[in-house]
Each structure stands twice: as structure tokens, then as C-alpha cells.
C-alpha atoms as a PDB file:
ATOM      1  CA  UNK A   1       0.000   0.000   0.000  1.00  0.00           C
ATOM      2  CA  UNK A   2       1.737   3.546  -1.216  1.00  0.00           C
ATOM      3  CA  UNK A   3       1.561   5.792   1.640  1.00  0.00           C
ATOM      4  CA  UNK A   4      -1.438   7.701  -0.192  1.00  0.00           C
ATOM      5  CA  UNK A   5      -3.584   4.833   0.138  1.00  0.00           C
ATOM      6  CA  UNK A   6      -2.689   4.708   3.909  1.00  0.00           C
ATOM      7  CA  UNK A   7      -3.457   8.239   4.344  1.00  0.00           C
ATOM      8  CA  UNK A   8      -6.757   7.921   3.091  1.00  0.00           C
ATOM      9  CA  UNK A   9      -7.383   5.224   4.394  1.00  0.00           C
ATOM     10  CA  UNK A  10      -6.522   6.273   7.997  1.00  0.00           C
ATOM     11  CA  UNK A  11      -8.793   9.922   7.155  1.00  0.00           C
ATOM     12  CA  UNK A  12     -11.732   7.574   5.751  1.00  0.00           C
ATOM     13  CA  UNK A  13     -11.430   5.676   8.977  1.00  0.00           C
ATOM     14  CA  UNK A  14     -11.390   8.870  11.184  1.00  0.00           C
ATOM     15  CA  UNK A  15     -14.267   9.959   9.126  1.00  0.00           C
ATOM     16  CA  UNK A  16     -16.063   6.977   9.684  1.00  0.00           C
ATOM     17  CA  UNK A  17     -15.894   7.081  13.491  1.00  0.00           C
ATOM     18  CA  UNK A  18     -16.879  10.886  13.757  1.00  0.00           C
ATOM     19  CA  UNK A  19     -19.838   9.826  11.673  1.00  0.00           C
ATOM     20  CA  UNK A  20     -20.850   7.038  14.007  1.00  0.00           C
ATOM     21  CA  UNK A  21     -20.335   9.550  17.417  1.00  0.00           C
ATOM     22  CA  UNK A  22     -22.558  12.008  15.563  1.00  0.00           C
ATOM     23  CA  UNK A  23     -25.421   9.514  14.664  1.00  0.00           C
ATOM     24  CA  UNK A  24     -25.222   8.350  18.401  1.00  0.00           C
ATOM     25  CA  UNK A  25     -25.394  11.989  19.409  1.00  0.00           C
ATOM     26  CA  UNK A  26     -28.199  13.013  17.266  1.00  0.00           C
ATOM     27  CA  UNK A  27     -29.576   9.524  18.452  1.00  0.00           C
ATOM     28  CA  UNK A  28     -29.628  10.423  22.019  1.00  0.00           C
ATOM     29  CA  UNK A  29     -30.892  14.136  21.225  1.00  0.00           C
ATOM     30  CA  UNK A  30     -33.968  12.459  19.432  1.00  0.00           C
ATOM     31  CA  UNK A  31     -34.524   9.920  22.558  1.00  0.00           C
ATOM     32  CA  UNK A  32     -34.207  13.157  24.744  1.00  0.00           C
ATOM     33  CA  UNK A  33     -36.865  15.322  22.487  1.00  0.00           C
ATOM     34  CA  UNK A  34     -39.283  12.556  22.626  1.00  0.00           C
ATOM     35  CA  UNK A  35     -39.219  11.857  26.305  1.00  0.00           C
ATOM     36  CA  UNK A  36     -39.002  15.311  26.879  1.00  0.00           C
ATOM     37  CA  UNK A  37     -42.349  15.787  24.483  1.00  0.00           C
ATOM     38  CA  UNK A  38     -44.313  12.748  26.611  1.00  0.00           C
ATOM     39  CA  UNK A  39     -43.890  14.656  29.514  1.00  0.00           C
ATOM     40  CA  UNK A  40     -45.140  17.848  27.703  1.00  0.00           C
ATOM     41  CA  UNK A  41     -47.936  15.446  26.442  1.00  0.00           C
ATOM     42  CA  UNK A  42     -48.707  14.457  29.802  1.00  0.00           C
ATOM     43  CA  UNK A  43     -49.205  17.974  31.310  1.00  0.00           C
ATOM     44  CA  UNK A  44     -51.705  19.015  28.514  1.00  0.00           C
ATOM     45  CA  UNK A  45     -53.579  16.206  29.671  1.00  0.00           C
ATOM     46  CA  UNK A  46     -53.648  17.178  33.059  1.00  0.00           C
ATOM     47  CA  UNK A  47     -54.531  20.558  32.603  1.00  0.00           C
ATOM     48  CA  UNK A  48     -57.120  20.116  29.820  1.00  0.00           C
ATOM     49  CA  UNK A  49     -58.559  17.613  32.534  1.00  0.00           C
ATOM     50  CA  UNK A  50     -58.664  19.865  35.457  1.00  0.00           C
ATOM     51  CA  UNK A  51     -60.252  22.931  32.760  1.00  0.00           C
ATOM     52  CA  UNK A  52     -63.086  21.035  31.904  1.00  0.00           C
ATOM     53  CA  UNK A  53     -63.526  19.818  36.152  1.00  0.00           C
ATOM     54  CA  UNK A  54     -63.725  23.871  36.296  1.00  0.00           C
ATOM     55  CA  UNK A  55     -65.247  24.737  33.965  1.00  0.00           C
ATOM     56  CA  UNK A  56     -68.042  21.835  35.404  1.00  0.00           C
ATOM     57  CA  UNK A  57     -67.650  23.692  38.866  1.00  0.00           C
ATOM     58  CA  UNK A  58     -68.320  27.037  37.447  1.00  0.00           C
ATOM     59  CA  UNK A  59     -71.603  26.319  35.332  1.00  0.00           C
ATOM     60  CA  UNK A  60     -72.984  24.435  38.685  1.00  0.00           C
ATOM     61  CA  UNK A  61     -71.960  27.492  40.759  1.00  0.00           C
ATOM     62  CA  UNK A  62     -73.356  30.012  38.414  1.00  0.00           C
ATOM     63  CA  UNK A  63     -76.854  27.885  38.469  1.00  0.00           C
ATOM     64  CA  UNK A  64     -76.469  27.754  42.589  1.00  0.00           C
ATOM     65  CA  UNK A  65     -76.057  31.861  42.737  1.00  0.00           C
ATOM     66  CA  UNK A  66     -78.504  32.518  39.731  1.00  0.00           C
ATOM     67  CA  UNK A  67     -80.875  29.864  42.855  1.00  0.00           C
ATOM     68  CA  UNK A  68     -79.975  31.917  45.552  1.00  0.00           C
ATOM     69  CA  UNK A  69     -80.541  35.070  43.606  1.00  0.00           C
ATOM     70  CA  UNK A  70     -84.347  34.250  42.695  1.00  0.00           C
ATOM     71  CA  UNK A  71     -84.523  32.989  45.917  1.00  0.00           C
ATOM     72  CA  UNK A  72     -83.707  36.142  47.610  1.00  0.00           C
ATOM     73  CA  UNK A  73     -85.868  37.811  45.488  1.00  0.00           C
ATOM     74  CA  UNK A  74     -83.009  39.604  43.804  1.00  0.00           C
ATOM     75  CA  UNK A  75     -83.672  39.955  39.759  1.00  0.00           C
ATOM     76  CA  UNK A  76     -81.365  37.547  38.095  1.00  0.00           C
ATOM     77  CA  UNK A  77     -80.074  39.912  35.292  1.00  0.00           C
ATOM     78  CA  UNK A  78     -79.965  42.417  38.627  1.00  0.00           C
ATOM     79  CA  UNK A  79     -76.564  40.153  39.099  1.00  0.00           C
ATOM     80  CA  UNK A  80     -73.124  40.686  38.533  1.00  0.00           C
ATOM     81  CA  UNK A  81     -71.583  37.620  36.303  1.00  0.00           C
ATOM     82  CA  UNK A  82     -68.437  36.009  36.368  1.00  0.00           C
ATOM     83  CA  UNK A  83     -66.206  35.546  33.225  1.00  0.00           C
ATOM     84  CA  UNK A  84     -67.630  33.364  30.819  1.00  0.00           C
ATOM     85  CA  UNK A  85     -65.661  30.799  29.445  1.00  0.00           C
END
């Protein structure tokens, strides 16, 4: 082997190993994203659970104060609202 094959042949092997710590890299960035975007996942479900448990809570508290209001006598357009949602 002249000692131009062996230089390229040592560079193609150098190549070849930066190539295969980049693919594990970019390997272990991907694993990372995706975990990281499960746990993202996870919170939207959480909070789109708990925003329709309040959103429950605030249409059965608006019909127990629009109750209380007739039953004080108090017109029920005579009451202030909450934010509607």
C-alpha cells in the first residue's frame, strides 16, 4: 500500500468514526426530544382535565347563585356575572 492509500485510508477511517459519534449523538438528542415531548404530552392532559372539572364547577356554581338570587328575590339579570368561558 503507497503511503497515499494509507493516508486515506486512515482519514476515511477517522471519518467513519466521527460519523458514528454524531449519529449516536443526534440519536440520544432524538430519545431526549421525545421523552421530553411525553412529559409535555402528559401535562396538557392534566390541565385540559382539570379545565373542563372547572369549567363543570363554574356552570354548577353560576346555576347555585342565579338559585340563591331568585330565591332572595333579587332579579337575576340584577346580578353581577363572572367571566364566561
Amino acid at each position: 500500500m503507497t503511503a497515499l492509500e494509507e493516508q486515506l485510508t486512515r482519514a476515511l477511517r477517522r471519518l467513519c468514526a466521527q460519523y458514528e459519534t454524531e449519529q449516536q449523538r443526534h440519536s440520544e438528542q432524538v430519545e431526549a426530544l421525545q421523552q421530553h415531548v411525553e412529559v409535555l404530552q402528559g401535562h396538557v392532559e392534566r390541565q385540559s382535565e382539570e379545565n373542563e372539572a372547572l369549567q363543570v364547577r363554574i356552570k354548577r356554581l353560576d346555576v347555585l347563585a342565579t338559585r340563591l338570587a331568585e330565591y332572595s328575590g333579587i332579579p337575576t339579570g340584577a346580578r353581577p356575572r363572572g367571566l364566561r368561558i
